[in-house]
Protein backbone atom coordinates (compact mmCIF):
# COMPACT_ATOMS: atom_id res chain seq x y z
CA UNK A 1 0.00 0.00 0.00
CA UNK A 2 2.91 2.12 0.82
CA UNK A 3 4.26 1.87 -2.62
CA UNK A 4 0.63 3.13 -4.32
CA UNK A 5 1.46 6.07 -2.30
CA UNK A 6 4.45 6.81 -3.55
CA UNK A 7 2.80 6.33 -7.21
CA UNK A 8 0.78 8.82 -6.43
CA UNK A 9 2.91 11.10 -5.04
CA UNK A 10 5.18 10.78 -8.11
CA UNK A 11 2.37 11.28 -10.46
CA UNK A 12 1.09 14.29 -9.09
CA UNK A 13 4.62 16.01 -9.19
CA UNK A 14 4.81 14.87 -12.88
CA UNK A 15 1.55 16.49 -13.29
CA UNK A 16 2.62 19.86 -11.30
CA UNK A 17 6.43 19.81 -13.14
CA UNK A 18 4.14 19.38 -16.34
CA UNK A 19 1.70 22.14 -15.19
CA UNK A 20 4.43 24.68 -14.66
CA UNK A 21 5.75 24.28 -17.93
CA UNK A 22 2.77 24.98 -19.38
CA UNK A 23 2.77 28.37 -17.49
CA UNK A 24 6.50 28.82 -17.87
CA UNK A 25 5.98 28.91 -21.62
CA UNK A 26 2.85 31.26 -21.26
CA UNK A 27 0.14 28.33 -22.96
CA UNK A 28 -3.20 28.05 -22.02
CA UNK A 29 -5.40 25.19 -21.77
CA UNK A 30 -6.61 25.21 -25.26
CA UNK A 31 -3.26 25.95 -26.71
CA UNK A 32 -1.81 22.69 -25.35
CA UNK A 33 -4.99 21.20 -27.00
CA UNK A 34 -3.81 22.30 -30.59
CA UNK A 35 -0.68 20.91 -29.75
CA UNK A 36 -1.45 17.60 -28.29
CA UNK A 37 -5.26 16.86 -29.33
CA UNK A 38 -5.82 16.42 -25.16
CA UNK A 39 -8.64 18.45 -24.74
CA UNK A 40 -8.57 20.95 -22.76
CA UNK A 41 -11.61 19.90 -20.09
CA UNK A 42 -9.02 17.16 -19.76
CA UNK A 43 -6.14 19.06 -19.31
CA UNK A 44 -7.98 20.58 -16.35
CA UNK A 45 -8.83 17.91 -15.27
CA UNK A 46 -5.42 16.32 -15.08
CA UNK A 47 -4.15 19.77 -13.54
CA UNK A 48 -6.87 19.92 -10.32
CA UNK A 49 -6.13 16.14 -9.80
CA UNK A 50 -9.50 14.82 -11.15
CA UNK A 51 -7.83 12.71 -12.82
CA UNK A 52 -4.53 10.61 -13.21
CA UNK A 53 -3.12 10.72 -16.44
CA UNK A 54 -2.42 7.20 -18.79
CA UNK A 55 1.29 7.08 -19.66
CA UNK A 56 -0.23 8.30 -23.24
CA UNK A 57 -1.86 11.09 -22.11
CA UNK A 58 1.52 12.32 -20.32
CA UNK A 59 3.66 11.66 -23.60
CA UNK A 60 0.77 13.56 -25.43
CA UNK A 61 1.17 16.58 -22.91
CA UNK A 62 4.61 16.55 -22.81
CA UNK A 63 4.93 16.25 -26.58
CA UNK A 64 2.89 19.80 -26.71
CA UNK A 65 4.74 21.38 -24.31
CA UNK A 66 7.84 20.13 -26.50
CA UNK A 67 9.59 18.60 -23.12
CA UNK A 68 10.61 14.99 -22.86
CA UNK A 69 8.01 13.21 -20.27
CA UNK A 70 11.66 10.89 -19.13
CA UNK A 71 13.27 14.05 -18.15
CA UNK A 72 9.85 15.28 -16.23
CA UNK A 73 9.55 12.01 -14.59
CA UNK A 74 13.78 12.19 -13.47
CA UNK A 75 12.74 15.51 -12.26
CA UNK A 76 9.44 14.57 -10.31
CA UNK A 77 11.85 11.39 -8.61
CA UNK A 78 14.53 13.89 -8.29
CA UNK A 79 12.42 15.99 -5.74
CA UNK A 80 10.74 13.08 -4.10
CA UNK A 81 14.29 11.77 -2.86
CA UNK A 82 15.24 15.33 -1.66
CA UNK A 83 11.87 15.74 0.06
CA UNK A 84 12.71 12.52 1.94
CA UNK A 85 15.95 13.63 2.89
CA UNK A 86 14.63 16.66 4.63
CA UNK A 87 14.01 16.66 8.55
């Protein structure tokens, strides 16, 4: 059980690192939609934690962005092991 945690833990930093791109780079919603074909009430979705995205809808929204979902999900481990390593 502890490890389904930690899945979702991991997944929801994926979906925040992928969420601040989107912001970093100034694109709304419906702009990732043109890019991607995720629509955007999914996008949302994804975002507020409604839902958990498949490992295609991640590529998809990481393609759009133009990032590379591995280095998203090195990132999102990345700052799970130095949140564990805090007091």
């Amino acid at each position: 059980m502890n490890s389904q945690k930690s899945y979702a833990e991991l997944s929801e930093r994926i979906v925040r690192l992928l969420q601040d791109e989107r912001k970093r780079q100034g694109l709304s919603k419906y702009a990732v939609e043109q890019r991607c074909g995720i629509s955007q009430q999914m996008i949302g979705y994804v975002e507020r934690g409604l839902r958990r995205p498949s490992l295609e809808t991640a590529l998809r929204m990481a393609d759009g962005l133009g990032v590379n979902l591995a280095i998203i999900i090195a990132k999102a481990q990345a700052r799970k092991l130095a949140s564990k390593r805090k007091p």
